[in-house]
N, C-alpha and C. Protein backbone atom coordinates (compact mmCIF):
# COMPACT_ATOMS: atom_id res chain seq x y z
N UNK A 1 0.84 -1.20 0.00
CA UNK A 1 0.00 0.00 0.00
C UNK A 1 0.88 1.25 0.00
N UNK A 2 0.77 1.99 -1.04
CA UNK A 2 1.76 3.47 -1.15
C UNK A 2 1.10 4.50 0.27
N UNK A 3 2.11 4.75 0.38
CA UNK A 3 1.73 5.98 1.51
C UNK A 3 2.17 6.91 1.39
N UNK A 4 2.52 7.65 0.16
CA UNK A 4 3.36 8.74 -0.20
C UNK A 4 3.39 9.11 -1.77
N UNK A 5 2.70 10.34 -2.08
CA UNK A 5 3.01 10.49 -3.78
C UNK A 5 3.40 11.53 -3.91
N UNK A 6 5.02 11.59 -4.59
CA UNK A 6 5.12 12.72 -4.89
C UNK A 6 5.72 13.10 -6.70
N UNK A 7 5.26 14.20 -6.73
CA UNK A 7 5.21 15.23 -7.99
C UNK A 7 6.18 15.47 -8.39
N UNK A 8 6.44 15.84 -9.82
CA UNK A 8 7.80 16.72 -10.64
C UNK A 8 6.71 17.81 -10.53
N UNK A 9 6.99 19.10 -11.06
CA UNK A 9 6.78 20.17 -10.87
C UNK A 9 6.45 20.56 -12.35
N UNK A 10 8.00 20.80 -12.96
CA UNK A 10 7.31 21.60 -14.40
C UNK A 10 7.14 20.51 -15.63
N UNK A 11 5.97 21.06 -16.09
CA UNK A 11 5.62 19.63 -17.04
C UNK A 11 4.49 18.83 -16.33
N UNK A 12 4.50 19.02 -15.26
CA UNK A 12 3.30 17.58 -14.16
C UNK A 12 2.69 18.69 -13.69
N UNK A 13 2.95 19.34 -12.41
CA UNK A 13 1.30 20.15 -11.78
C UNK A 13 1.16 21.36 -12.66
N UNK A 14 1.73 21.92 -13.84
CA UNK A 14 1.42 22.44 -14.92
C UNK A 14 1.63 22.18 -16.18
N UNK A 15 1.35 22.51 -17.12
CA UNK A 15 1.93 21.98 -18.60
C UNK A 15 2.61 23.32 -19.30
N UNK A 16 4.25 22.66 -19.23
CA UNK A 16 5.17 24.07 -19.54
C UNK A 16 5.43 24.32 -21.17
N UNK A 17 4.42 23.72 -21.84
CA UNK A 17 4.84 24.00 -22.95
C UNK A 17 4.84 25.87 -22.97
N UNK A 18 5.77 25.44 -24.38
CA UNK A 18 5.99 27.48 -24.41
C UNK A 18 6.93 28.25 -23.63
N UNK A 19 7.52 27.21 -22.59
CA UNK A 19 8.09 28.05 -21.58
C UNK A 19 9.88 27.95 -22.13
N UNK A 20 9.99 27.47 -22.66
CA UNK A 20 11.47 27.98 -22.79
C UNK A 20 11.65 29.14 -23.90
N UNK A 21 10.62 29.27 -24.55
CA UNK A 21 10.61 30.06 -25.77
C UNK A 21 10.47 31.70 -24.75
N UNK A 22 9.66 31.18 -24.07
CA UNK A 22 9.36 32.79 -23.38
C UNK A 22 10.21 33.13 -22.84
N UNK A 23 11.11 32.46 -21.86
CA UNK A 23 12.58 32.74 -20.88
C UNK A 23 13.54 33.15 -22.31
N UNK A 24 13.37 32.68 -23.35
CA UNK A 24 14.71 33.06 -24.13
C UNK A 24 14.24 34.91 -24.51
N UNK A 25 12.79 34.96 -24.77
CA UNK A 25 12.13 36.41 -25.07
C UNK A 25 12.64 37.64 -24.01
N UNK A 26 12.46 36.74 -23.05
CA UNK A 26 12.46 37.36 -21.61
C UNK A 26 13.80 38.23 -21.45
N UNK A 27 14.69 37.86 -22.09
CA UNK A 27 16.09 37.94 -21.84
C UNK A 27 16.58 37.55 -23.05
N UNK A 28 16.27 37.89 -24.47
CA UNK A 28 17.32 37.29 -25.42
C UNK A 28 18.94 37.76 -25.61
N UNK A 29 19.34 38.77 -24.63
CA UNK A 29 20.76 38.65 -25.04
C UNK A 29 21.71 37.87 -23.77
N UNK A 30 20.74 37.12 -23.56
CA UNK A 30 21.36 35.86 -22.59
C UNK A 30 20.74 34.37 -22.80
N UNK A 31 20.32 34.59 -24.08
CA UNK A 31 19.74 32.89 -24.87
C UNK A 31 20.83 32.21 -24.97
N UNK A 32 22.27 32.65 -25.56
CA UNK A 32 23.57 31.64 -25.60
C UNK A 32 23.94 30.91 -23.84
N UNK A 33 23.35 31.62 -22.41
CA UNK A 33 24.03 31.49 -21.46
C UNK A 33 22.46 30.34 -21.05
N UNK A 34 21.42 30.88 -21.48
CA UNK A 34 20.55 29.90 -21.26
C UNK A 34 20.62 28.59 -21.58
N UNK A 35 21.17 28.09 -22.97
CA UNK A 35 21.92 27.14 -23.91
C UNK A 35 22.42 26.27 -23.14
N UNK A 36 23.71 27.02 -22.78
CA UNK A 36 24.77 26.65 -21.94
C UNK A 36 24.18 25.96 -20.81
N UNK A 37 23.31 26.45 -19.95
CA UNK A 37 22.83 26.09 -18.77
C UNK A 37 22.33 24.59 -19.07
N UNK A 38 21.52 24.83 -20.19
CA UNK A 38 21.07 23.48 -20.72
C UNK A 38 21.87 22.17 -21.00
N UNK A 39 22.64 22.63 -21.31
CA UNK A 39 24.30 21.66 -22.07
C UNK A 39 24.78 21.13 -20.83
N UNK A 40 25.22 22.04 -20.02
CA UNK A 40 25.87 22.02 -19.21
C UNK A 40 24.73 20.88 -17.74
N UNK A 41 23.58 21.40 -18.19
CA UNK A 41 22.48 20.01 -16.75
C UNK A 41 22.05 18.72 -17.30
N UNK A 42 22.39 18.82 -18.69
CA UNK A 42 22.52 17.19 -19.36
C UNK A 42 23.59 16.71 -18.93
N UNK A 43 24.65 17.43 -19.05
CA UNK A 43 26.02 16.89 -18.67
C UNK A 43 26.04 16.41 -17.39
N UNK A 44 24.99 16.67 -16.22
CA UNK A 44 25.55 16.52 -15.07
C UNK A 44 24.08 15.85 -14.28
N UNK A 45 23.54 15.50 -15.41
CA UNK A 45 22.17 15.03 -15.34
C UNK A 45 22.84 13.06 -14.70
N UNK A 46 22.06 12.59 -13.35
CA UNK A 46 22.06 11.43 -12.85
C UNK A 46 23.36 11.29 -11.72
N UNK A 47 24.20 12.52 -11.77
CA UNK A 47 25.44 12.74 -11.77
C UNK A 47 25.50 12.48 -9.87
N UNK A 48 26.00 11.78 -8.88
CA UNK A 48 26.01 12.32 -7.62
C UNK A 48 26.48 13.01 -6.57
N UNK A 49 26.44 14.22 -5.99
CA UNK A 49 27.31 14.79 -5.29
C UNK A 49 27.07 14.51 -3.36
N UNK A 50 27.50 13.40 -2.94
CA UNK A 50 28.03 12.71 -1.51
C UNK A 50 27.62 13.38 -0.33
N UNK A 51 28.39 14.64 -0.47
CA UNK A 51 29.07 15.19 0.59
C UNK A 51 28.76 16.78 0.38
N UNK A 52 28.23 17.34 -1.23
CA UNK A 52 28.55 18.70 -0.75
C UNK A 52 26.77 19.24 -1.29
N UNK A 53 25.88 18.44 -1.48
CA UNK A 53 24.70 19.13 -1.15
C UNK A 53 24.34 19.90 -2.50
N UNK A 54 23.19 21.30 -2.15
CA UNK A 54 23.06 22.04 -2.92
C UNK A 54 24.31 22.56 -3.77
N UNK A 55 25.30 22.97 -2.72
CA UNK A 55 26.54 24.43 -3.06
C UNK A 55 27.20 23.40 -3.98
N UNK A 56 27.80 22.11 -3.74
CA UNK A 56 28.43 21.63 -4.69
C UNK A 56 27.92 21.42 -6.13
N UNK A 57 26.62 20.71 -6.09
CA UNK A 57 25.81 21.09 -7.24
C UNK A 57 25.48 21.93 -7.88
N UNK A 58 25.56 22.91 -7.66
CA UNK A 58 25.37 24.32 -8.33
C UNK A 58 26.90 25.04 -8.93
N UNK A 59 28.24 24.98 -7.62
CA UNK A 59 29.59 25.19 -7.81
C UNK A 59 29.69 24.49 -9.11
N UNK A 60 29.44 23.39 -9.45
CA UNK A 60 29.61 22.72 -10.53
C UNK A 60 29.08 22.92 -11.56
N UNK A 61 27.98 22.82 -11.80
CA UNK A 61 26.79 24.04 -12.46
C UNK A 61 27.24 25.09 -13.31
N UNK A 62 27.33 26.11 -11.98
CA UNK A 62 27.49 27.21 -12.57
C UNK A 62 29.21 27.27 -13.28
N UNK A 63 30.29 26.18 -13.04
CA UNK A 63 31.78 26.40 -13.52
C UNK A 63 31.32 25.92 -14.62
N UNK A 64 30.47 24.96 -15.11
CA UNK A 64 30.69 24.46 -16.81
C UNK A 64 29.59 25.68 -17.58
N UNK A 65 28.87 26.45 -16.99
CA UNK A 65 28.11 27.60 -17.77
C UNK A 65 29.35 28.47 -17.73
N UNK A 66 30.09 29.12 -16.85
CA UNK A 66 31.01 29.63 -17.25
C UNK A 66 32.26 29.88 -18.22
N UNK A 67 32.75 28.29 -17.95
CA UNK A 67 33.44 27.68 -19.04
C UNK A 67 33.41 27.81 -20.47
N UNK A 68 31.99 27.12 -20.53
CA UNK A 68 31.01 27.55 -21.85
C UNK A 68 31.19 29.24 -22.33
N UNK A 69 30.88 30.16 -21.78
CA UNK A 69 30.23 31.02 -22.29
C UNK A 69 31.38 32.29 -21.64
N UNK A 70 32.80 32.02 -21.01
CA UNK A 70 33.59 32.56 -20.94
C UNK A 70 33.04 33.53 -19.93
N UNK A 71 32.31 33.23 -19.17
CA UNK A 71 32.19 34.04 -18.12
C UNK A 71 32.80 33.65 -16.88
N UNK A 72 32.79 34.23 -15.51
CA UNK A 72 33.04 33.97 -14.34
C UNK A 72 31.96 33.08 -13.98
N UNK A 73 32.45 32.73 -12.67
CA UNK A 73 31.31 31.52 -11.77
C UNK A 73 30.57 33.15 -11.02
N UNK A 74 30.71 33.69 -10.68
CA UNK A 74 29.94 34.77 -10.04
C UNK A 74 29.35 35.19 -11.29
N UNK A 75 29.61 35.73 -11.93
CA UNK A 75 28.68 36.45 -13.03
C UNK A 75 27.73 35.45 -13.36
N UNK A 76 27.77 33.82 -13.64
CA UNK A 76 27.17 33.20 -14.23
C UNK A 76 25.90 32.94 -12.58
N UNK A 77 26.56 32.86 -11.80
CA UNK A 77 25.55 32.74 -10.32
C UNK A 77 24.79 33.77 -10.25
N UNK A 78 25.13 34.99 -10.48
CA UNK A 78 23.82 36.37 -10.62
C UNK A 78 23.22 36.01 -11.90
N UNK A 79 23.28 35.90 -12.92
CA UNK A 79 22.31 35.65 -14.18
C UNK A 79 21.35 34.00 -13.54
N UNK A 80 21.91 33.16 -12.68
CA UNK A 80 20.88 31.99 -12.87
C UNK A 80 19.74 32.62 -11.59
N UNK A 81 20.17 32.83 -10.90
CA UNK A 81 19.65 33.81 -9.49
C UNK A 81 18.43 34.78 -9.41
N UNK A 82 19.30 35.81 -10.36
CA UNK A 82 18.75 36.84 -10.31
C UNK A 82 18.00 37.47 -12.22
N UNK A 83 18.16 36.67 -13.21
CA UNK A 83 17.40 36.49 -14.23
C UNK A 83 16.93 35.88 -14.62
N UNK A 84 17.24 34.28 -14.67
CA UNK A 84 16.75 33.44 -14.89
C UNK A 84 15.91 32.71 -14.12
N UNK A 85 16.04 32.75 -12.88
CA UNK A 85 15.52 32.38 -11.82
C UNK A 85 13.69 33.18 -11.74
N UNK A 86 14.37 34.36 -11.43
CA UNK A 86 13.40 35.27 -11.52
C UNK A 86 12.63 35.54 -12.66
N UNK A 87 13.28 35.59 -13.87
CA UNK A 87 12.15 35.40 -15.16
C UNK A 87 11.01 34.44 -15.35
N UNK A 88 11.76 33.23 -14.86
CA UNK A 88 10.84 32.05 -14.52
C UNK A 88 9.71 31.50 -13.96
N UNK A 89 9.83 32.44 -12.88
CA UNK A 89 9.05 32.84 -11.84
C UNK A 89 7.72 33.74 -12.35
N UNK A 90 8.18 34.52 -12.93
CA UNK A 90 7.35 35.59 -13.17
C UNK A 90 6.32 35.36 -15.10
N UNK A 91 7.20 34.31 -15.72
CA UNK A 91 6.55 34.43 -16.31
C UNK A 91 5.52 33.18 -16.42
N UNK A 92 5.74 32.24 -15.17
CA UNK A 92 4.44 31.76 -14.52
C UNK A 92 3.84 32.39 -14.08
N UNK A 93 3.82 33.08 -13.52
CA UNK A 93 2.41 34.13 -13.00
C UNK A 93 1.90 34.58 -14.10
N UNK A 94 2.61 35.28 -14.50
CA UNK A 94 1.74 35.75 -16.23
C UNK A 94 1.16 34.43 -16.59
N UNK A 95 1.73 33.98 -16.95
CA UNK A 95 1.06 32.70 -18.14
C UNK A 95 0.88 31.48 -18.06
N UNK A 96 0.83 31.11 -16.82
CA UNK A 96 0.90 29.48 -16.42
C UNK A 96 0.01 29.22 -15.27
N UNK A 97 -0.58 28.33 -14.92
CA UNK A 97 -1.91 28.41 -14.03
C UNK A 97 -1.50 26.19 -13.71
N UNK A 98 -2.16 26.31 -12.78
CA UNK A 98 -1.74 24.55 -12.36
C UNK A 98 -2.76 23.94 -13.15
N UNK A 99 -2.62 22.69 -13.55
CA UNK A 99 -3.86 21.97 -14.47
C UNK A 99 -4.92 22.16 -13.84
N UNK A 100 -5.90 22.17 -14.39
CA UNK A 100 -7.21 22.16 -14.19
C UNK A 100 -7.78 20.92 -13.34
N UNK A 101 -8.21 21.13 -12.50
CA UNK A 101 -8.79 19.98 -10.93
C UNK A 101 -7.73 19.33 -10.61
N UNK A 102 -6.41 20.39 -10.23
CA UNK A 102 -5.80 19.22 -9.64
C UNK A 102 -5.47 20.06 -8.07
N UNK A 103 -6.52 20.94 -7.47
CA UNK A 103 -6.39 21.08 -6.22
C UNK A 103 -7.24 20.09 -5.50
N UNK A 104 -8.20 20.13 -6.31
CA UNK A 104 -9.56 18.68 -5.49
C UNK A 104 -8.54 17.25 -5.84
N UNK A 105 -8.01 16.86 -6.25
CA UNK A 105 -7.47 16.02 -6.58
C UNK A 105 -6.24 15.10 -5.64
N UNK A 106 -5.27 16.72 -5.54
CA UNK A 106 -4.59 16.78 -4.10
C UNK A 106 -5.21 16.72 -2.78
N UNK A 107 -6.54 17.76 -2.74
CA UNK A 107 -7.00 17.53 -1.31
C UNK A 107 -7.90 15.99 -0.98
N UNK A 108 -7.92 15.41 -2.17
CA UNK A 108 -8.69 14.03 -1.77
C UNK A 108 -7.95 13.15 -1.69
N UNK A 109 -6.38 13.29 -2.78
CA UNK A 109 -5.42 12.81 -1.78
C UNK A 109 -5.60 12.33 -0.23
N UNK A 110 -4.79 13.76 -0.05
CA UNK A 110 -4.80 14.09 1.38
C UNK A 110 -5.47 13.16 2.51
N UNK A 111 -6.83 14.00 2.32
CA UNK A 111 -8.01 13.14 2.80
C UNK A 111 -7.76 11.59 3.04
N UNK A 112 -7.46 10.87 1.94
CA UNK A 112 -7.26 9.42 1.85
C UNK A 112 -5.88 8.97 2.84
N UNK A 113 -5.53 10.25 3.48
CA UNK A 113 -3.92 9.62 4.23
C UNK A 113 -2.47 9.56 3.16
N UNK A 114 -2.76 10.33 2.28
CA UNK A 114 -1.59 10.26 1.65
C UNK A 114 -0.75 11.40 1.88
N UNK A 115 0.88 11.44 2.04
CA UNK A 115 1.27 12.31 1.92
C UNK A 115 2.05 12.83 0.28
N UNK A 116 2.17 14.04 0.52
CA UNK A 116 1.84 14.59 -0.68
C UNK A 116 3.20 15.56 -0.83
N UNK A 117 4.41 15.23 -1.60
CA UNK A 117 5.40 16.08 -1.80
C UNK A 117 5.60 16.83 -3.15
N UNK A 118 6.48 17.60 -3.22
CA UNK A 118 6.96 18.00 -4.63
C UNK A 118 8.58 18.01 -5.11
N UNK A 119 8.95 16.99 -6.05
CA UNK A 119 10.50 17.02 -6.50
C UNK A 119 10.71 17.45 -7.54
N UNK A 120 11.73 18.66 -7.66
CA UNK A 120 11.61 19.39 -8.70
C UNK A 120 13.35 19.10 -9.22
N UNK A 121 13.87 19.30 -10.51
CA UNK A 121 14.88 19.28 -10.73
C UNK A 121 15.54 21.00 -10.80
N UNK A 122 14.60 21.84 -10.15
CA UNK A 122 15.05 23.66 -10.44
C UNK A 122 15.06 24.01 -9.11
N UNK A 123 15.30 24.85 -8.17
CA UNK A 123 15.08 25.53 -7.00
C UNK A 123 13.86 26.33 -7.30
N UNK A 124 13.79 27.03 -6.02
CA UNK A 124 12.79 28.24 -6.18
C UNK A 124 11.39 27.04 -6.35
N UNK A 125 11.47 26.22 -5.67
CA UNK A 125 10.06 25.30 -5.51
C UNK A 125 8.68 25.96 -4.82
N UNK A 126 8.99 26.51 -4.08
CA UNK A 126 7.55 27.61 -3.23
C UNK A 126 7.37 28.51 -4.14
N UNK A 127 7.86 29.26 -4.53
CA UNK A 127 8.21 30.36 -5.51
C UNK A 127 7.16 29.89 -6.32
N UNK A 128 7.72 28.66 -7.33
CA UNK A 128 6.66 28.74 -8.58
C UNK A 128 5.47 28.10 -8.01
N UNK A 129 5.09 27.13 -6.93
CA UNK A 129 4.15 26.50 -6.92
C UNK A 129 3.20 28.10 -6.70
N UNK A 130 3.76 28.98 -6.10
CA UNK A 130 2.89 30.06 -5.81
C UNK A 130 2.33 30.44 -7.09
N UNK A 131 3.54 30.79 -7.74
CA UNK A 131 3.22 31.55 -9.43
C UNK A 131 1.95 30.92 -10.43
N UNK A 132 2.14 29.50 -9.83
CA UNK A 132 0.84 29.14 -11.00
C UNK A 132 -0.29 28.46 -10.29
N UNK A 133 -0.78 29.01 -9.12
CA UNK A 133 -1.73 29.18 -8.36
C UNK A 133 -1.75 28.29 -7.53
N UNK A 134 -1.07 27.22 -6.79
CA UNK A 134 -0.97 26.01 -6.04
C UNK A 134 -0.42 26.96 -4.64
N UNK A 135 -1.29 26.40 -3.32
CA UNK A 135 -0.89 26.71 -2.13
C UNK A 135 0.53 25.83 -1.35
N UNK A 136 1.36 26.03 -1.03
CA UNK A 136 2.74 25.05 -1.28
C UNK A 136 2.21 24.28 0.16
N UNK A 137 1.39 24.80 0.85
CA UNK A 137 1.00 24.07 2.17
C UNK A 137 -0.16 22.94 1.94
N UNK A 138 -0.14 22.54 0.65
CA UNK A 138 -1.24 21.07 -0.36
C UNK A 138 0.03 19.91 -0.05
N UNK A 139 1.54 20.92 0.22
CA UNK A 139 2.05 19.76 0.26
C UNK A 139 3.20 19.34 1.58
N UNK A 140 3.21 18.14 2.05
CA UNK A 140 4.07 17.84 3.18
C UNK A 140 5.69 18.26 2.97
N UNK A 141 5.70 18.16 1.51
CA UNK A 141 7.49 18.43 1.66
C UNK A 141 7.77 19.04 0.00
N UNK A 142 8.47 20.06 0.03
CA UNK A 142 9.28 20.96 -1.13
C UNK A 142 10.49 20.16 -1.28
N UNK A 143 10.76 19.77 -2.06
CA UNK A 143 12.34 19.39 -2.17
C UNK A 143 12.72 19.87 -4.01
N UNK A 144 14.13 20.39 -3.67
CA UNK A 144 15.19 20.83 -5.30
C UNK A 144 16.11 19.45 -4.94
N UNK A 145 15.75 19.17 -6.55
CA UNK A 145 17.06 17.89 -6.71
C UNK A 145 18.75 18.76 -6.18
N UNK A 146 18.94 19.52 -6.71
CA UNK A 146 20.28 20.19 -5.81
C UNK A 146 20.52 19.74 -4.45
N UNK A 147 19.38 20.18 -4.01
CA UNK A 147 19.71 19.88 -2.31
C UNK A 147 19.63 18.70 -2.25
N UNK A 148 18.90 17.60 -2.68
CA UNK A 148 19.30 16.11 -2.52
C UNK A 148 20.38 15.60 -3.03
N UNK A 149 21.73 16.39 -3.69
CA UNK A 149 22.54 15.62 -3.70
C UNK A 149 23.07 15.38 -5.40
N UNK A 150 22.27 15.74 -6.20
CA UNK A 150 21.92 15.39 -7.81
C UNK A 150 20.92 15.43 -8.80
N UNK A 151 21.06 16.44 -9.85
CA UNK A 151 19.88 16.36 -10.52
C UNK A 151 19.21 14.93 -11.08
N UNK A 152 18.23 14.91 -11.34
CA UNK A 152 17.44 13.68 -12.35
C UNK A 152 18.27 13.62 -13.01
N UNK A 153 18.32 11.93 -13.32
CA UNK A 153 17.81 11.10 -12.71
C UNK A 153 18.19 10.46 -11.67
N UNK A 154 19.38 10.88 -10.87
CA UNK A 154 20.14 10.50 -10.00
C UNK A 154 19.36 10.10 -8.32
N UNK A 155 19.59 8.58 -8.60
CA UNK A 155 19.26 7.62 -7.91
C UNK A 155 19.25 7.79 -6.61
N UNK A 156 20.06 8.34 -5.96
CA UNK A 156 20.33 8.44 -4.61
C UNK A 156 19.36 10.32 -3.98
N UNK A 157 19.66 10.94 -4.74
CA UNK A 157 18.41 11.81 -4.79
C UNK A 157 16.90 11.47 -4.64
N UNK A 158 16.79 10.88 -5.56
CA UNK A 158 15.17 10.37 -5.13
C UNK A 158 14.96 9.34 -3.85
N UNK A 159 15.92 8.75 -3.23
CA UNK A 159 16.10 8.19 -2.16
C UNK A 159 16.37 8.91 -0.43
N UNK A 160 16.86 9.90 -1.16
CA UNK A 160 17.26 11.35 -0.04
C UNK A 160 15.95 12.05 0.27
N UNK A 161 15.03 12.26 -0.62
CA UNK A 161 13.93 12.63 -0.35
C UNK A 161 12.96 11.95 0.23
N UNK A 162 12.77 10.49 0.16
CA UNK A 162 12.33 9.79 0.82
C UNK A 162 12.42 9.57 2.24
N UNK A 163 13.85 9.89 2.18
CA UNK A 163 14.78 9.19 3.57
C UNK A 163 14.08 10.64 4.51
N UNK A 164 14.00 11.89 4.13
CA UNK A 164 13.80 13.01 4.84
C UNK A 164 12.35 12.44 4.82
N UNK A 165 11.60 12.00 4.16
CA UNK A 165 9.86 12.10 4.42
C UNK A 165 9.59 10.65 5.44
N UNK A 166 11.11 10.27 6.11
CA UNK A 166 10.43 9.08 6.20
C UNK A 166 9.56 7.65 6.11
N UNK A 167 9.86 7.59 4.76
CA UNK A 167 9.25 6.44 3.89
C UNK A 167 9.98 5.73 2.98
N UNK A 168 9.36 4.57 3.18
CA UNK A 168 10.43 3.79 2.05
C UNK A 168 10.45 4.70 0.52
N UNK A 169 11.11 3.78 -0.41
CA UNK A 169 10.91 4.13 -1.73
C UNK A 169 9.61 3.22 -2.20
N UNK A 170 10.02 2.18 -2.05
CA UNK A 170 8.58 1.21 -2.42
C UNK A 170 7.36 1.41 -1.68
N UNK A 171 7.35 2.25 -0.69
CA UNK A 171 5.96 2.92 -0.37
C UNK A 171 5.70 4.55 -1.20
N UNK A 172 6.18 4.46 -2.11
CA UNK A 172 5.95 5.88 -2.88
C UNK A 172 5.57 5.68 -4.37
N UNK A 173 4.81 6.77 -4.52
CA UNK A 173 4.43 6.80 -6.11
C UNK A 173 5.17 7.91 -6.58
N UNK A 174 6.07 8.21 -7.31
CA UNK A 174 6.36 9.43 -8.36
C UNK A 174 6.01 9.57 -9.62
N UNK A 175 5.33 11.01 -9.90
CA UNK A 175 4.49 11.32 -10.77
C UNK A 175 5.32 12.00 -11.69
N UNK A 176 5.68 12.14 -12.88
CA UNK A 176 5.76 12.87 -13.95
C UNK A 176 6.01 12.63 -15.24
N UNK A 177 6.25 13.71 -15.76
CA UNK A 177 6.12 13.70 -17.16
C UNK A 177 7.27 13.23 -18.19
N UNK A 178 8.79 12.98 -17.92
CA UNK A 178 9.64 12.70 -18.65
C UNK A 178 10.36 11.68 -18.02
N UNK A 179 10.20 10.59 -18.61
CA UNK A 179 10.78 9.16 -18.76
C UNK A 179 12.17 9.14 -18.34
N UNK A 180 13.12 10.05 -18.93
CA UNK A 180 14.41 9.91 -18.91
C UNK A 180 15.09 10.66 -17.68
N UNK A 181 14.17 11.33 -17.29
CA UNK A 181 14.59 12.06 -15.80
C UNK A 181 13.60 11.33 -14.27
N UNK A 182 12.75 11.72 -14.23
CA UNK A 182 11.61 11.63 -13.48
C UNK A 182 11.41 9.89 -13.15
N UNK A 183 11.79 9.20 -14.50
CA UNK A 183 12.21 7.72 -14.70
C UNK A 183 13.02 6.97 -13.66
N UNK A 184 14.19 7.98 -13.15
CA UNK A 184 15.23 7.97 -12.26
C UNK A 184 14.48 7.21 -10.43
N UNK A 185 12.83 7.37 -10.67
CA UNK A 185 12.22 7.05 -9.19
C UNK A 185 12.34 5.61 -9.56
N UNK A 186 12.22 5.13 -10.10
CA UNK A 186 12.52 3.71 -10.42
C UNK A 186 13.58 2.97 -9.63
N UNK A 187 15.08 3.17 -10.36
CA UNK A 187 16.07 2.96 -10.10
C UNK A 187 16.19 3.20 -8.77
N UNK A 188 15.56 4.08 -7.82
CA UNK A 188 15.74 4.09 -6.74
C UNK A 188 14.74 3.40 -5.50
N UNK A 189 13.79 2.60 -6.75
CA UNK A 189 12.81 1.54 -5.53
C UNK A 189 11.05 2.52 -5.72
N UNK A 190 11.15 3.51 -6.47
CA UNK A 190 9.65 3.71 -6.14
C UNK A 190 8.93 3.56 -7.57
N UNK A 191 7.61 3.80 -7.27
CA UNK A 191 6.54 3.47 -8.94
C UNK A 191 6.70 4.69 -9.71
N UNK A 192 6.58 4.68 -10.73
CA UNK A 192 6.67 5.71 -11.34
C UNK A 192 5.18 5.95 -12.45
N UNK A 193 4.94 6.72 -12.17
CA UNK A 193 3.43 7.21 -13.03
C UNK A 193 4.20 8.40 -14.31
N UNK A 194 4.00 7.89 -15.50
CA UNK A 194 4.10 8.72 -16.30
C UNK A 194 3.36 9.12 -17.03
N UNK A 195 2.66 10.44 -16.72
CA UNK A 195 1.89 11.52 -17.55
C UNK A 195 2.01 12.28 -18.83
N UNK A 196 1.27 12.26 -19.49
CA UNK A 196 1.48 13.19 -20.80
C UNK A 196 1.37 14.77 -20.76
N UNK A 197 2.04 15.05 -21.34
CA UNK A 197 2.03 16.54 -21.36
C UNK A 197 0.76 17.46 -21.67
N UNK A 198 -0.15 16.74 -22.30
CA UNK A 198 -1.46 17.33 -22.75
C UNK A 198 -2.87 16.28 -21.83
């Protein structure tokens, strides 16, 4: 019997189509550093960091966007922070809203004794659940793959989150939308529900 379901974020309690097109609008003379960012979280996508948490994950992060795009690790840490971060944010509020019935959905959850988390592979998890109308208190636990240790699909991450909610992996359902990341709950002992984007 599962006693625990938890969520990917973008793509699952909203549908992000459109959204990278708008972050590049948002900011097009930082679409090459956006790129980069991209290049650079495939590269480090499943990847595990032990011992150093968020800061190492990100230290790392942000040195191959740098690398890339000949910037500093500070310059490249204010653009993910403070533009990208924040563009993101905001242009969910503008334009992004949570699927349609999925607050009754969560609260009957609930109701039924389930607990109810959210695993996101981005930070700023309260942030957006706010932006596209979700109360972040629908759910028992916020977690950024950073702070567990490794982005999707990385195994021991989705196990870190567990380990904090107190539950097995095989008492959990994880919900989302991309196979090759989100897929990663598998490998680490839990079910995986995969949703379509539409």
């Amino acid at each position: 019997m599962a006693k625990a379901i938890i969520f990917d974020l973008d793509g699952t309690l909203y549908d992000s189509a459109g959204l990278g097109r708008r972050l590049v609008l948002a900011a097009p003379r930082r679409a090459r550093t956006l790129a980069a960012e991209r290049r650079a979280r495939r590269a480090l996508a499943g990847r595990y960091f032990p011992d150093g948490g968020s800061k190492a994950v990100y230290d790392e992060l942000f040195r191959m966007i740098a690398e890339d795009r000949e910037m500093t690790t500070e310059e490249v840490s204010d653009w993910f922070w403070n533009v990208y971060m924040k563009d993101m944010v905001s242009i969910l509020r503008r334009r992004y809203k949570a699927r349609p019935g999925l607050v009754p959905v969560l609260e009957a959850l609930r109701a039924e004794g389930y607990r109810l988390a959210v695993f996101s592979d981005y930070g700023a998890v309260d942030a957006k659940l706010r932006a596209i109308g979700l109360d972040p208190t629908l759910f028992d636990g916020l977690y950024d793959a950073p702070s567990m240790g490794g982005l999707k699909p990385c195994r021991e991450a989705f196990r870190n989150v567990c380990e904090d909610m107190d539950i097995k992996p095989s008492d959990c359902y994880f919900v989302g939308d991309r196979e090759d990341t989100d897929g990663g709950s598998v490998k680490a002992g839990m079910r995986f529900i995969n949703i379509k984007r539409k």
